[in-house]
C-alpha atoms as a PDB file:
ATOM      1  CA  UNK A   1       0.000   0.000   0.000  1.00  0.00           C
ATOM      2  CA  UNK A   2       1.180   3.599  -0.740  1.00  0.00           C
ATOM      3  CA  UNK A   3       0.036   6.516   1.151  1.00  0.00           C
ATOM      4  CA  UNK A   4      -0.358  10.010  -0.942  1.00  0.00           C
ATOM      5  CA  UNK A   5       0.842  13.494   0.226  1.00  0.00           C
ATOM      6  CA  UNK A   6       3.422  14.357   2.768  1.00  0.00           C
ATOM      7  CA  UNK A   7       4.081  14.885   6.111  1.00  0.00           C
ATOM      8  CA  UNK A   8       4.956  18.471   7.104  1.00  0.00           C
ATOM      9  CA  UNK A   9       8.972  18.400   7.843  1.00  0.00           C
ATOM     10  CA  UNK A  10       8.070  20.493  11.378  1.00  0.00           C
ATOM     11  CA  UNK A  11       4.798  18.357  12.038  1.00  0.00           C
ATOM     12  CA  UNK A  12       5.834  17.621  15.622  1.00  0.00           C
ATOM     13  CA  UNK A  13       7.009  21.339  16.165  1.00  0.00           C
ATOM     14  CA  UNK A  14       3.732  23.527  16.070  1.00  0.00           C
ATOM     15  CA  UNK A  15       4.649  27.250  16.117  1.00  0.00           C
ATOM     16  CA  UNK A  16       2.757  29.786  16.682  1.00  0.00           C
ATOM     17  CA  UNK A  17       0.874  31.882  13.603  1.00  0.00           C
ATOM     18  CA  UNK A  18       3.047  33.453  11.227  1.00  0.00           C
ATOM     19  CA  UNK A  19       1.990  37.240  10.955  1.00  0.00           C
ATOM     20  CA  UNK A  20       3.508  39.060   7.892  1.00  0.00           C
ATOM     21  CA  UNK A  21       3.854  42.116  10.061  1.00  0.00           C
ATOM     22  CA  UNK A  22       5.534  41.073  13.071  1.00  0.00           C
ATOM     23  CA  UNK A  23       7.999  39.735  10.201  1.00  0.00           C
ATOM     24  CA  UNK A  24       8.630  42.030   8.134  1.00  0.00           C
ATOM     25  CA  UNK A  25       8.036  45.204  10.080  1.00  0.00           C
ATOM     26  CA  UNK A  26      10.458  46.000  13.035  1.00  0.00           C
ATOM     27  CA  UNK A  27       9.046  49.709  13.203  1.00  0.00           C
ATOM     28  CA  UNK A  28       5.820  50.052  12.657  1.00  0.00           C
ATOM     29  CA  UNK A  29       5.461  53.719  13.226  1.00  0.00           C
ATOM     30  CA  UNK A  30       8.658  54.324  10.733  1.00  0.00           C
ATOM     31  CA  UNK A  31       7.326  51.601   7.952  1.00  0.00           C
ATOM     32  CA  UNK A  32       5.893  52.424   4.388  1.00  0.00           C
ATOM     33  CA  UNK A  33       4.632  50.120   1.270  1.00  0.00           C
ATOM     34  CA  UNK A  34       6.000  51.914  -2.198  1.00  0.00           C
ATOM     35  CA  UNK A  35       4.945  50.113  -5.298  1.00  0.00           C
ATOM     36  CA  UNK A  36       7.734  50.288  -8.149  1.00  0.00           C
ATOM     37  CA  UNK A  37       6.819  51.411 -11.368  1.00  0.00           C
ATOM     38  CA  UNK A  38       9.516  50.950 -13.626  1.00  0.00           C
ATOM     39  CA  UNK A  39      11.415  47.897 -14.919  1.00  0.00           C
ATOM     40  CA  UNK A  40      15.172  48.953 -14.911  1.00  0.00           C
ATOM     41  CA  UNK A  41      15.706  46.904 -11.464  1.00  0.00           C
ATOM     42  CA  UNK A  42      14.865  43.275 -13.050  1.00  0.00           C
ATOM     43  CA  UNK A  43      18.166  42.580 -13.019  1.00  0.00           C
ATOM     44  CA  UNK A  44      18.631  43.009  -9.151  1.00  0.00           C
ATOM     45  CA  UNK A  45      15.416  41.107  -8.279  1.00  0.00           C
ATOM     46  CA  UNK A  46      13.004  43.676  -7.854  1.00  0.00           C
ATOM     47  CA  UNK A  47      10.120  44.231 -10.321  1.00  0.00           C
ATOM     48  CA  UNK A  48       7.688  46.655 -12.386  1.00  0.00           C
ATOM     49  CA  UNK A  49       4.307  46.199  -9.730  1.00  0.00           C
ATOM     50  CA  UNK A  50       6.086  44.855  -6.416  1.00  0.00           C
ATOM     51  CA  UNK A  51       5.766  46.221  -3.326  1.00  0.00           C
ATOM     52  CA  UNK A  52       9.225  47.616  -1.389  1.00  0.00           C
ATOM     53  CA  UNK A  53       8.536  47.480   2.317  1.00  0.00           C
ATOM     54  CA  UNK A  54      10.611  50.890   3.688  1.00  0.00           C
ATOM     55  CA  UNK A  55      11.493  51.030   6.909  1.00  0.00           C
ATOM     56  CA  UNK A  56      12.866  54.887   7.793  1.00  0.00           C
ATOM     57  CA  UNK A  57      13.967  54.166  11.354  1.00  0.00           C
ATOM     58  CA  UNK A  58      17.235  52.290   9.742  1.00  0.00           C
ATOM     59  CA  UNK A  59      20.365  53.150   9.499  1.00  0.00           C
ATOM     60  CA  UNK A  60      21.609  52.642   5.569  1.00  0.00           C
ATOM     61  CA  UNK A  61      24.858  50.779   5.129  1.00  0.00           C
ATOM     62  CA  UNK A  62      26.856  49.951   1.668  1.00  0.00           C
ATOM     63  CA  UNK A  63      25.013  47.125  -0.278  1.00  0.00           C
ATOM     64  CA  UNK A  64      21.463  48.657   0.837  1.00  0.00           C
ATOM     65  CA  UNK A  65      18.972  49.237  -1.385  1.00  0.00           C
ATOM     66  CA  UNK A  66      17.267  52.741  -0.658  1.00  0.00           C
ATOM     67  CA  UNK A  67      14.534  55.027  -1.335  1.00  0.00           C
ATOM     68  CA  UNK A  68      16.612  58.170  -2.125  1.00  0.00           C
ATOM     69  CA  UNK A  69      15.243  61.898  -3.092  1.00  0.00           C
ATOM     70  CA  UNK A  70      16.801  63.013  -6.132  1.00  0.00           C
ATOM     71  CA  UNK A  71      15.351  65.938  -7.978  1.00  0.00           C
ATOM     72  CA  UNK A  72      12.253  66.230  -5.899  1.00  0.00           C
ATOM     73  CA  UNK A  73      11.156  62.842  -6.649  1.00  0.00           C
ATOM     74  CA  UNK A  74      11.517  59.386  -5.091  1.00  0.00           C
ATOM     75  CA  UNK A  75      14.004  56.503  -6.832  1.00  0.00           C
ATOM     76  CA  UNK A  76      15.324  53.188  -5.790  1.00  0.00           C
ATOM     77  CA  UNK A  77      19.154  53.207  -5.223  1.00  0.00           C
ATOM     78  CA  UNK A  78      21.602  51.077  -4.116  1.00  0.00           C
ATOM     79  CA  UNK A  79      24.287  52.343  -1.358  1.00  0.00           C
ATOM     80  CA  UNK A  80      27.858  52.437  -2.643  1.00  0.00           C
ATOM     81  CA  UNK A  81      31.101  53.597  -0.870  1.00  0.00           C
ATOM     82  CA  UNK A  82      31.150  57.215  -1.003  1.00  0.00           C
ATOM     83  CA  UNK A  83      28.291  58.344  -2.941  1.00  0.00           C
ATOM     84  CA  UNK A  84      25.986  61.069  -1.783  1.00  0.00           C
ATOM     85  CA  UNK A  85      22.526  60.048  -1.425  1.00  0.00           C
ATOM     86  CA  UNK A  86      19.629  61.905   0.468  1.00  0.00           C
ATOM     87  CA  UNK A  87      18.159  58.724   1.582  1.00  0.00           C
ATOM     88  CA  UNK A  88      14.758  58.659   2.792  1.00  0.00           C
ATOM     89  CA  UNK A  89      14.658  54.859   3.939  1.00  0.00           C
ATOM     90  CA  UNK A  90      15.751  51.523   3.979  1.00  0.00           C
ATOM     91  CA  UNK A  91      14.217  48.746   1.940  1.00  0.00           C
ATOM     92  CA  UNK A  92      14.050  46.219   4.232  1.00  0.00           C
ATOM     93  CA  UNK A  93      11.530  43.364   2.123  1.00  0.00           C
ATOM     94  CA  UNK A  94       9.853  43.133  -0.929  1.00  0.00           C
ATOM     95  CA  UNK A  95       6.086  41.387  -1.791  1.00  0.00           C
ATOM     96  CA  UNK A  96       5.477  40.130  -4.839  1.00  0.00           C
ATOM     97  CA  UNK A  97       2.457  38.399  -6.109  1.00  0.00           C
ATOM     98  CA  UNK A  98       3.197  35.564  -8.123  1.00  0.00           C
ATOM     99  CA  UNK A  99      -0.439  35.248  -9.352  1.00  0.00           C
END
């Protein structure tokens, strides 16, 4: 006899709910959703339609990725040694609906 399905690899270890927010959001009071518009990011892994979760209570460090202010308007930049960005926050998670 063969059984169908699968067992669940933690069956035995039961956690609690996962919440989306308490996972992706450390400060709530400092966190914004942007969606991104364009497509010239594809190559990094971010694309036209997904959400950037920005979280402006962090500290940006080289190899970020940012929401900086250039020109009056908002773009999506990557942190690199000595280059002068006026960041406005730190993308700390992208959602993406895959249907």
């Amino acid at each position: 006899m063969y059984s169908t399905g699968f067992p669940s690899p933690a069956e035995h270890e039961w956690e609690k709910p996962l919440s989306l927010d308490r996972y992706l959001i450390a400060h709530p009071l400092a966190t914004f959703f942007m969606r991104v518009g364009g497509d010239s990011l594809i190559a990094h892994g971010i694309h036209p339609g997904d959400i950037l979760i920005v979280d402006r209570a962090v500290t940006p460090k080289v190899g970020d990725w940012v929401i900086a202010v250039e020109t009056g308007s908002f773009a999506v930049r990557c942190v690199e040694r000595g280059q002068p960005l006026m960041v406005w926050g730190v993308v700390v998670g992208i959602a993406r609906k895959l249907r």
